[in-house]
Protein backbone atom coordinates (compact mmCIF):
# COMPACT_ATOMS: atom_id res chain seq x y z
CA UNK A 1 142.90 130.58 181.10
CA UNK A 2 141.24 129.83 177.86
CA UNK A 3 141.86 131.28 174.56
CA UNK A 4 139.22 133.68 172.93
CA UNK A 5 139.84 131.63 169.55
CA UNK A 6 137.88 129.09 171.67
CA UNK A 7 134.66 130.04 172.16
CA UNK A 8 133.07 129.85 168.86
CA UNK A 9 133.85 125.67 169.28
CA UNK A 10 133.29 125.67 173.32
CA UNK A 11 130.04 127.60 173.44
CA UNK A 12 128.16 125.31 170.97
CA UNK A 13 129.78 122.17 172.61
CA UNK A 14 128.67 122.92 175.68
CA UNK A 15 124.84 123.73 174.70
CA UNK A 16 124.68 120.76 172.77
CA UNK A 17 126.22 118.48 175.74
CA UNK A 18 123.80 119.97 177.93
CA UNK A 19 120.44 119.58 175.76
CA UNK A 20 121.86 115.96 175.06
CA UNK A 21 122.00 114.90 178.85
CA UNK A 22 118.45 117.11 179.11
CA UNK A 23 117.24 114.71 176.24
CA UNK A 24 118.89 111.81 177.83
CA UNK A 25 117.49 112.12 182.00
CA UNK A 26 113.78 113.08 180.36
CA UNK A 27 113.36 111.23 177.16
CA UNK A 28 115.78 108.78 176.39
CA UNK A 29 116.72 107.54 179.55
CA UNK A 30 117.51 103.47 177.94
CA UNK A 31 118.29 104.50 174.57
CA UNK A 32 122.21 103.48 174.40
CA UNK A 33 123.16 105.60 171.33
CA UNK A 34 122.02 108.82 173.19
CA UNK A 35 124.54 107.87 176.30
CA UNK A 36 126.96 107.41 173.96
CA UNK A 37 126.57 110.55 171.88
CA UNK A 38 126.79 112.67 175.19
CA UNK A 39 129.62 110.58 176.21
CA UNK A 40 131.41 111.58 172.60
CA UNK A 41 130.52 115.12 173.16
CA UNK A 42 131.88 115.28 176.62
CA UNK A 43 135.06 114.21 175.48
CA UNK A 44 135.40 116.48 172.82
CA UNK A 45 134.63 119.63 175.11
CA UNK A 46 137.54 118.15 177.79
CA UNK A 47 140.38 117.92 174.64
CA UNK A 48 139.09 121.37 173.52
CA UNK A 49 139.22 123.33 176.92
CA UNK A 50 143.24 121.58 176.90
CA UNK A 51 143.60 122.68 173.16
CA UNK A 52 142.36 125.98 174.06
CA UNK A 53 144.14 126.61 177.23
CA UNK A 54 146.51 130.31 176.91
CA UNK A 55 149.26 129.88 179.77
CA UNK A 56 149.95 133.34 181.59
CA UNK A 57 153.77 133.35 180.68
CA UNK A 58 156.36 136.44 181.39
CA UNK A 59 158.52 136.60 178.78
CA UNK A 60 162.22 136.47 179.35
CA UNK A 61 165.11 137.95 178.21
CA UNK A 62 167.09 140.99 177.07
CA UNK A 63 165.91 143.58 174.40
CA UNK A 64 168.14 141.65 171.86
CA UNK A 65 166.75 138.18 172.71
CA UNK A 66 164.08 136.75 170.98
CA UNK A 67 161.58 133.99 172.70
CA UNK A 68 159.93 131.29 170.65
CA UNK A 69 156.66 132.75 169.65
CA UNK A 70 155.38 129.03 169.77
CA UNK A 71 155.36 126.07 171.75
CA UNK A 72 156.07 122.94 170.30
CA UNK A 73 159.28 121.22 168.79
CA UNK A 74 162.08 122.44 166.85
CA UNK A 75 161.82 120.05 163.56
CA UNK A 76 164.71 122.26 161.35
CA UNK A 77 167.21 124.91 161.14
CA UNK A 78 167.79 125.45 157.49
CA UNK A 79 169.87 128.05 155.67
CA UNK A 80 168.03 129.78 153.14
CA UNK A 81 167.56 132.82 151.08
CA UNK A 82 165.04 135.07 152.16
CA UNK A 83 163.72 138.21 149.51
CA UNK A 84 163.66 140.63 152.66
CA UNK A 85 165.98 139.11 155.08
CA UNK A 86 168.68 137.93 152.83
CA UNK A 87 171.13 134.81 153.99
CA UNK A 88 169.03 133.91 156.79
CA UNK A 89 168.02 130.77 158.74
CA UNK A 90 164.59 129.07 158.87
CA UNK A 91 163.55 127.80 162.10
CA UNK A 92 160.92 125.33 162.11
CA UNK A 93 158.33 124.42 164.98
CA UNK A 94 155.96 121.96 164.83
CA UNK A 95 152.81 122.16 166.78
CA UNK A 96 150.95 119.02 167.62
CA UNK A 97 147.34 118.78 168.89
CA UNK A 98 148.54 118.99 172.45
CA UNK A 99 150.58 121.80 172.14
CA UNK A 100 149.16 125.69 172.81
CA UNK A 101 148.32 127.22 169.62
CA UNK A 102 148.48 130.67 170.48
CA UNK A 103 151.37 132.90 169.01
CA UNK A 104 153.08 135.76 170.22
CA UNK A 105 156.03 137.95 169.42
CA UNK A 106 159.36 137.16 170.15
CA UNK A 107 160.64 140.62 170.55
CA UNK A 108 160.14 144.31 170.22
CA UNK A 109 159.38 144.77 166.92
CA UNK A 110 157.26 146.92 164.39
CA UNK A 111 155.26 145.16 161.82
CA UNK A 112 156.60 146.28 158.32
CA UNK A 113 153.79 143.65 156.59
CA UNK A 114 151.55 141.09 156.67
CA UNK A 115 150.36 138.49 153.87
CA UNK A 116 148.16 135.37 153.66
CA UNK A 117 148.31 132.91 151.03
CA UNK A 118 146.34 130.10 150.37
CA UNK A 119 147.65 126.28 149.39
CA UNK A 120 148.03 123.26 150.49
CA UNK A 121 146.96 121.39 153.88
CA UNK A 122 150.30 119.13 153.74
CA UNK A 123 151.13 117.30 157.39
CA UNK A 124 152.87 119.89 159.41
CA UNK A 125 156.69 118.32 159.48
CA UNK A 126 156.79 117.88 155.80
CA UNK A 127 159.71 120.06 154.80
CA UNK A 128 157.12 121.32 151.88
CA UNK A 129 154.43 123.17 153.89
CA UNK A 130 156.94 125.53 154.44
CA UNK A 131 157.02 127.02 150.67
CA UNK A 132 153.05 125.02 149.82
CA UNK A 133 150.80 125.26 152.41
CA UNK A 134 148.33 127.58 153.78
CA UNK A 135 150.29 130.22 155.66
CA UNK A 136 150.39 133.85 157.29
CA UNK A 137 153.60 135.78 156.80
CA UNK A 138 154.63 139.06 159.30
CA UNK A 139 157.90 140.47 158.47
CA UNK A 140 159.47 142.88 161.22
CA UNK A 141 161.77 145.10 162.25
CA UNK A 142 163.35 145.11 165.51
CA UNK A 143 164.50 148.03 167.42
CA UNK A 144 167.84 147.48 166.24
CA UNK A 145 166.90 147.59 162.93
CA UNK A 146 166.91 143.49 161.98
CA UNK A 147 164.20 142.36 160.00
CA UNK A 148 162.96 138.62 160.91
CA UNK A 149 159.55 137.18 159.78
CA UNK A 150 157.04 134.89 161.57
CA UNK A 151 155.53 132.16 159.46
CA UNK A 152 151.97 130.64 161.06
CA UNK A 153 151.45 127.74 158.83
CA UNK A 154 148.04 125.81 158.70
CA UNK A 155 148.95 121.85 159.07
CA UNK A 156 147.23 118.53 157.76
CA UNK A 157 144.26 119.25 160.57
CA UNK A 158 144.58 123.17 160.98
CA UNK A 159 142.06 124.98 158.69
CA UNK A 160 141.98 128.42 160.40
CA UNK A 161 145.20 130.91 160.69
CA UNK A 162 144.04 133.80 162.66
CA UNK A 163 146.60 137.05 162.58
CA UNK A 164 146.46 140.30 165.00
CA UNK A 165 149.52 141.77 163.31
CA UNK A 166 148.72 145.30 160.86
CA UNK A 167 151.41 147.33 159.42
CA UNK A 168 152.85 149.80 161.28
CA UNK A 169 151.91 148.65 164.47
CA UNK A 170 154.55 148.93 167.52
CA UNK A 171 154.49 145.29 169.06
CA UNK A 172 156.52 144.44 172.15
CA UNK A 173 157.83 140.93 173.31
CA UNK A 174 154.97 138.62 174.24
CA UNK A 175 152.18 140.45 172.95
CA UNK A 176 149.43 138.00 170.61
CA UNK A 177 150.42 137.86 167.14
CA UNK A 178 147.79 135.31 166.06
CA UNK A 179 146.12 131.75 166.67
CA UNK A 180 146.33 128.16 164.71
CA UNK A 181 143.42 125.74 165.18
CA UNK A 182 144.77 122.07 165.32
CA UNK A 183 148.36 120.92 164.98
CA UNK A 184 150.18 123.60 162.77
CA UNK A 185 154.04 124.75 162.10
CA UNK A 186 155.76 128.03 162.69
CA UNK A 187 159.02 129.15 161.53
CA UNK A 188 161.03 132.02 161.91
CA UNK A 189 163.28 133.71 159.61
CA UNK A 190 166.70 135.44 160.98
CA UNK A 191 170.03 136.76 159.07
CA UNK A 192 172.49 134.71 159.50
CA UNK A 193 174.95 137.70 159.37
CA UNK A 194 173.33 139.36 162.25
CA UNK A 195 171.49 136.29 164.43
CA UNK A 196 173.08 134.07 167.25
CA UNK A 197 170.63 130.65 166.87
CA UNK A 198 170.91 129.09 170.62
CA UNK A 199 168.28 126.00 169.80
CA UNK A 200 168.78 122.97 167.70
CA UNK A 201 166.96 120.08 166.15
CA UNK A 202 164.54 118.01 168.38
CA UNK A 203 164.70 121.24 171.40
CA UNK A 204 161.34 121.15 172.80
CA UNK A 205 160.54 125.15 173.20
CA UNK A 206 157.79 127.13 175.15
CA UNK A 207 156.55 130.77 173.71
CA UNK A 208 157.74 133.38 175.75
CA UNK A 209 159.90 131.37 177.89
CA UNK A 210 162.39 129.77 175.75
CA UNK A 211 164.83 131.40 174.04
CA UNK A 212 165.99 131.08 170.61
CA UNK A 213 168.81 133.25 169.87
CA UNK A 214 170.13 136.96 169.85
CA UNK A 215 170.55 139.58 167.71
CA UNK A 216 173.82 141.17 167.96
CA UNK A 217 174.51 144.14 169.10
């Protein structure tokens, strides 16, 4: 399955590869640079249908467990203070190229906000992007009344942070919360007083199928 996001980069690719091998078979037949250019193109389409690609994943779990909303790797687990959460930890993923890009929520929630800021294109592990870079913010509340926020944060590559998420909204586990073109971070923000972190550094995680902690109950 591809990913919506996709289509405004597949569509184009695709009608230029095909008026490039058109060009090629009729006009250009023994002009190398053409072969090559079609050749180029071709290759870009093949790495975009992969970067594209939107697994059909269940999501797993009890009500009080929350899935990874990304896939990719976990690169920290800091403690930090958080205005609206409070003592909390900061869970970072990082997304590379070949990781799915689509994000999702990690429990039954409802959306209390959503904010973008602008900043910084910083590579996607530096500890910094987390506070400087471009980024998407949705703080929720679960059903048991824990707030937790979902950071989509644009990398060295990414330029585009797409989010789904409106106040008010009633989400539920696995739904889309948004979309990150090329290699990106995502982090999560939990209390520490009320959230049970079951991943740790270097954990390679899948949205909607790996867990990352509980909320107690």
């Amino acid at each position: 399955m591809i990913a919506n996001e996709g289509k405004i980069i597949l569509v184009p690719t695709v009608i230029v590869l095909i008026l490039g091998l058109v060009s090629s078979y009729v006009f250009f037949d023994n002009i190398t640079w053409i072969k090559v250019f079609n050749y180029v193109v071709l290759i870009f389409l093949i790495f975009s249908l992969y970067f594209f690609r939107e697994p059909n994943r269940t999501p797993i779990g009890e009500s009080n467990e929350m899935v990874s909303p990304a896939d990719g790797k976990i690169i920290s687990i800091d403690e930090i203070q958080d205005p609206e959460v409070g003592d909390a930890y900061n869970i970072a993923i990082f997304l590379s190229v070949f990781n799915v890009h689509s994000q999702y929520v990690p429990i039954n929630s409802n959306v209390i906000s959503t904010n973008y800021y602008a900043g910084k294109y910083l590579m996607a592990f530096n500890p910094k992007t987390s506070e400087e870079n471009e980024q998407s913010v949705t703080l929720f509340i679960n059903e048991d009344k824990n707030k937790y926020k979902v950071k989509q944060i644009a990398g060295l590559i990414a330029r585009r942070i797409l989010n789904y998420m409106t106040p008010d909204q009633q989400v539920i586990k696995g739904d889309r919360l948004g979309f990150i073109r090329f290699g990106s971070r995502v982090e999560i923000i939990v209390s520490k007083d009320d959230f049970n972190v079951d991943v740790k550094k270097g954990d390679i995680v899948r949205a909607n199928i790996s867990k990352i902690g509980s909320f107690n109950v």
